[in-house]
Protein backbone atom coordinates (compact mmCIF):
# COMPACT_ATOMS: atom_id res chain seq x y z
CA UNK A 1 91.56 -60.06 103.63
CA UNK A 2 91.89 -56.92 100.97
CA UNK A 3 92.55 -58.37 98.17
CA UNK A 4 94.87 -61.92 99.53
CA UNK A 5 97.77 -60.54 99.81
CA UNK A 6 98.23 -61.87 103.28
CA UNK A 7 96.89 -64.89 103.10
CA UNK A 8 98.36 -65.65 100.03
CA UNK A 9 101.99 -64.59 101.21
CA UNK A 10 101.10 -67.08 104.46
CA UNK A 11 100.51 -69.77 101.95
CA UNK A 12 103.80 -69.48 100.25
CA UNK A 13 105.55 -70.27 103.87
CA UNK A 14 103.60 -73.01 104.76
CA UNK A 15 103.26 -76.43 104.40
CA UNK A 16 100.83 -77.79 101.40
CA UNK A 17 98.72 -79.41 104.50
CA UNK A 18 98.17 -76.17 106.10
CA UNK A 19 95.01 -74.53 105.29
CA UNK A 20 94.16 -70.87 105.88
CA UNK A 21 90.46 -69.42 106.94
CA UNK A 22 90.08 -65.67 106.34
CA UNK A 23 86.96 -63.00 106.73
CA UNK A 24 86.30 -59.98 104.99
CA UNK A 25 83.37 -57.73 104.80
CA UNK A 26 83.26 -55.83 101.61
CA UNK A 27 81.89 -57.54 98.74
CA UNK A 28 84.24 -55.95 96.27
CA UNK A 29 87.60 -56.65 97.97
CA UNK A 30 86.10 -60.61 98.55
CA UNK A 31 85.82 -60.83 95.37
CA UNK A 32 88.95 -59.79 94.44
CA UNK A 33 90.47 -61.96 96.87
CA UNK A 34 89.03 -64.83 95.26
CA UNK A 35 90.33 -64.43 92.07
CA UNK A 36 93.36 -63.74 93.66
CA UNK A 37 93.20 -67.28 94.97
CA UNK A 38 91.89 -68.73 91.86
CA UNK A 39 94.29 -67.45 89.76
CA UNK A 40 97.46 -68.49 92.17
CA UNK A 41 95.51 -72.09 92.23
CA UNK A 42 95.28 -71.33 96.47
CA UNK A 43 91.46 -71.64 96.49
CA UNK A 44 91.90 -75.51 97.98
CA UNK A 45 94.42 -73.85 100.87
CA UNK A 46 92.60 -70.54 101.23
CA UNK A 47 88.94 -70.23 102.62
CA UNK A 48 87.02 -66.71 102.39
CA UNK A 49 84.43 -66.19 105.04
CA UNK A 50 82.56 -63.49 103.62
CA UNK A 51 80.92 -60.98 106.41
CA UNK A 52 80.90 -59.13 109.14
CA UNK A 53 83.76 -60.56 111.81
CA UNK A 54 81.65 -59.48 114.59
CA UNK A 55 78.59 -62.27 113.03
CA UNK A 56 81.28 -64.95 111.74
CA UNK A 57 83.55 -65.51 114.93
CA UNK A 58 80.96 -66.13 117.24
CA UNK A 59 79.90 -69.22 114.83
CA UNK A 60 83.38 -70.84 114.71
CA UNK A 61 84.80 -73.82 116.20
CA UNK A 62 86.05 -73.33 119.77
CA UNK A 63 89.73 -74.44 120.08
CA UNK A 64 90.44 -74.57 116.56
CA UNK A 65 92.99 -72.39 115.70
CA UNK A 66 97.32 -72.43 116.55
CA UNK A 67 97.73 -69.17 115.02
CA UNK A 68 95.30 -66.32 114.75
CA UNK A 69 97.03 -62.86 113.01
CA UNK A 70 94.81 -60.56 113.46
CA UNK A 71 95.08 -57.22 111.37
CA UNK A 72 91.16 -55.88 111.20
CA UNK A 73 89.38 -52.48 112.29
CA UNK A 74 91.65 -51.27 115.09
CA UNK A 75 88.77 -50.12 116.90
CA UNK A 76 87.59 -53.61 117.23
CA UNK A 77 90.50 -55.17 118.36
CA UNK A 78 88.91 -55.34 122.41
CA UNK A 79 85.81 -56.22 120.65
CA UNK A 80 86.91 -59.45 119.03
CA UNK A 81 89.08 -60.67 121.98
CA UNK A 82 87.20 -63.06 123.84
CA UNK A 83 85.96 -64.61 120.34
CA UNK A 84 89.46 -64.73 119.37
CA UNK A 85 90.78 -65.73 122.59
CA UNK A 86 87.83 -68.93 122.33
CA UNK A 87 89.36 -69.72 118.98
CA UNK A 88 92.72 -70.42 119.97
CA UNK A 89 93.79 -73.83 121.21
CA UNK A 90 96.24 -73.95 124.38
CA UNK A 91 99.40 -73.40 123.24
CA UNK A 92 98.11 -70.93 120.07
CA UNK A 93 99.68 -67.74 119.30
CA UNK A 94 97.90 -64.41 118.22
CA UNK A 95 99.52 -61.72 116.36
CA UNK A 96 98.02 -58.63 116.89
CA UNK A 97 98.69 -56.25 113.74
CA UNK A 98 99.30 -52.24 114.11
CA UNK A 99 99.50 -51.76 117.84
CA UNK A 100 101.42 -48.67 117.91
CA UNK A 101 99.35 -47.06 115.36
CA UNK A 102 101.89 -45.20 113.81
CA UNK A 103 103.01 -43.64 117.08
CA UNK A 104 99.95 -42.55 118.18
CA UNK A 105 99.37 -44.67 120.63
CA UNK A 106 102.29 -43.13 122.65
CA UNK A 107 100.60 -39.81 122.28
CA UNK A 108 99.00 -38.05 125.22
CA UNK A 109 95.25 -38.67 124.35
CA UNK A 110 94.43 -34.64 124.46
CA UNK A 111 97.11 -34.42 121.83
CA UNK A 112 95.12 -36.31 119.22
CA UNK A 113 91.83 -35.38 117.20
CA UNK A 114 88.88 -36.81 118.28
CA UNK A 115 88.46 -39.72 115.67
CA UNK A 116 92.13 -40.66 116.71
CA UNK A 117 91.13 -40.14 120.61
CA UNK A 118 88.72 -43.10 120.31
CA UNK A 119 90.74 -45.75 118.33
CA UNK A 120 93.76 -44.88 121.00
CA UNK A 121 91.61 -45.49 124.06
CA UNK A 122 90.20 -48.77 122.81
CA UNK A 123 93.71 -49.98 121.47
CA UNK A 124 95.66 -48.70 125.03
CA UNK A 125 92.58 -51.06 126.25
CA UNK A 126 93.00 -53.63 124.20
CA UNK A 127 96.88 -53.54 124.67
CA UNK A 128 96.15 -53.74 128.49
CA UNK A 129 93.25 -56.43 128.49
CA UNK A 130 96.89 -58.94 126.36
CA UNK A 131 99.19 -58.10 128.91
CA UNK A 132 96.42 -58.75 132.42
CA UNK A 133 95.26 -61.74 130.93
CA UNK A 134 96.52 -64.28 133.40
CA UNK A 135 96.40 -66.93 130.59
CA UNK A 136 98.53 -65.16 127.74
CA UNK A 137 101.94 -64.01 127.86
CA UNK A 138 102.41 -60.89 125.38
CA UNK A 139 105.29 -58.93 124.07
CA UNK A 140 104.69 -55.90 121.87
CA UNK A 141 107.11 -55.61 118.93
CA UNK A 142 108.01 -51.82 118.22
CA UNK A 143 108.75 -52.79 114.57
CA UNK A 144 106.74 -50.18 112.13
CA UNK A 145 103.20 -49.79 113.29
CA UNK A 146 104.34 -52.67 116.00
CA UNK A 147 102.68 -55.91 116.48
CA UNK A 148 101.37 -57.69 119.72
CA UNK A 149 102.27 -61.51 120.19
CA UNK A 150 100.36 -63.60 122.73
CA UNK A 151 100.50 -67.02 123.37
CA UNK A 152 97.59 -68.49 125.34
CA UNK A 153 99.38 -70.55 128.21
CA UNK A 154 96.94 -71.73 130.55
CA UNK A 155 96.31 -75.48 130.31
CA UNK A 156 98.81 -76.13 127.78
CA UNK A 157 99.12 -79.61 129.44
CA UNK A 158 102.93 -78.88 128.93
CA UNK A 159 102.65 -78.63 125.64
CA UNK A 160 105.07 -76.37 124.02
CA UNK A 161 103.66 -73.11 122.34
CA UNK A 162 102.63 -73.83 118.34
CA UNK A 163 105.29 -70.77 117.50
CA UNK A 164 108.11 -72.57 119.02
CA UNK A 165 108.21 -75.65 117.35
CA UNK A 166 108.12 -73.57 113.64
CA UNK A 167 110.71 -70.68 114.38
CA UNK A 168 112.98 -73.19 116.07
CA UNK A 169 112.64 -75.66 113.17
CA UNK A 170 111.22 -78.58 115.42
CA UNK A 171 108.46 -79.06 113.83
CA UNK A 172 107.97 -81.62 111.30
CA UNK A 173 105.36 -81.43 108.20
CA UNK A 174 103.26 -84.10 109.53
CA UNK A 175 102.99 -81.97 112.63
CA UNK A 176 102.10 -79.60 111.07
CA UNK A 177 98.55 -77.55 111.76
CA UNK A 178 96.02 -78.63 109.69
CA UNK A 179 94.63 -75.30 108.88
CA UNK A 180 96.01 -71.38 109.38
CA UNK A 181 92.91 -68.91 109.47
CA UNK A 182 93.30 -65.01 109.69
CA UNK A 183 91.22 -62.37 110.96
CA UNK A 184 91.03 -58.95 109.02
CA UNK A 185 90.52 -61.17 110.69
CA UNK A 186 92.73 -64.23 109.84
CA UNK A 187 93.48 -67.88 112.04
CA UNK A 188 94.92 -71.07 111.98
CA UNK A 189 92.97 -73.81 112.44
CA UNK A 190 93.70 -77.72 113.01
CA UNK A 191 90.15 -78.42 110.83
CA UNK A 192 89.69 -76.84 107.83
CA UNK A 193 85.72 -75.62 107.97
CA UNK A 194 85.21 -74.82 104.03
């Protein structure tokens, strides 16, 4: 969350009906954030979950969410996963935030120092657990620090993938998700939980 920037930027290109769920862990920046949304009148459309990620997603809806962007600790990327993963509905997309880590993660591990060693193993893990997962289909986007986009496929019933429908300009606002959360974490949810 930081201070809303995101969220509030997410809010601008959405929908009034779509409602955004985000998480942060430092007191300061949450409060911040809230003023933020206060102050832009975005405190109906934006709810802060303040706390640890690691405590919060384990207590949220399963299957809520069409879009999850998720731009928190890299480190915990592989960490979050599965919670993230049980957050999406069929169809859902997650964006996966600074994948390339500035280059680094192209690096030869021995090349690095050893705080950087340890955030590229577990993102070059996380990067493989996207792309074996049977049920998503990933593409990495080697734009800045890059970004990761998934969309969980299996049992989609047919349905086409949330991101479809809204880049291709087939969706209509009363089709609109309910809800978008993110995860520094940040989602998008079809219920709004706040």
């Amino acid at each position: 969350t930081a201070t809303g920037y995101s969220a509030m930027r997410m809010a601008s290109f959405t929908p009034d009906n779509v409602r955004i769920t985000t998480i942060e862990k430092d007191a300061l920046r949450a409060a911040k954030a809230r003023s933020t949304f206060m102050a832009a009148d975005a405190d109906e459309r934006i709810c802060l979950l303040e706390g640890d990620a690691a405590d919060i997603l384990p207590a949220m809806e399963d299957e809520a969410y069409d879009f999850i962007f998720m731009d928190a600790a890299k480190g915990q990327y592989i960490t979050f996963l599965p919670q993230v993963l049980r957050l999406m509905k069929e169809g859902g997309v997650l964006v996966s935030d600074n994948v390339l880590q500035d280059g680094l993660i192209l690096e030869p591990h021995t090349a690095l120092s050893h705080r950087d060693r340890t955030i590229h193993m577990r993102m070059r893990e996380y990067l493989r657990a996207l792309k074996r997962n049977e049920n998503l289909t990933t593409s990495v986007v080697p734009i800045g620090d890059g970004a990761a986009v998934s969309i969980l496929k299996n049992g989609c019933n047919g349905s086409e993938p949330v991101l479809n429908r809204y880049v291709s300009g087939d969706a209509s606002h009363s089709e609109s998700p309910d809800v978008i959360p993110f995860v520094y974490p940040w989602f998008w949810p079809r219920k709004h939980s706040c």
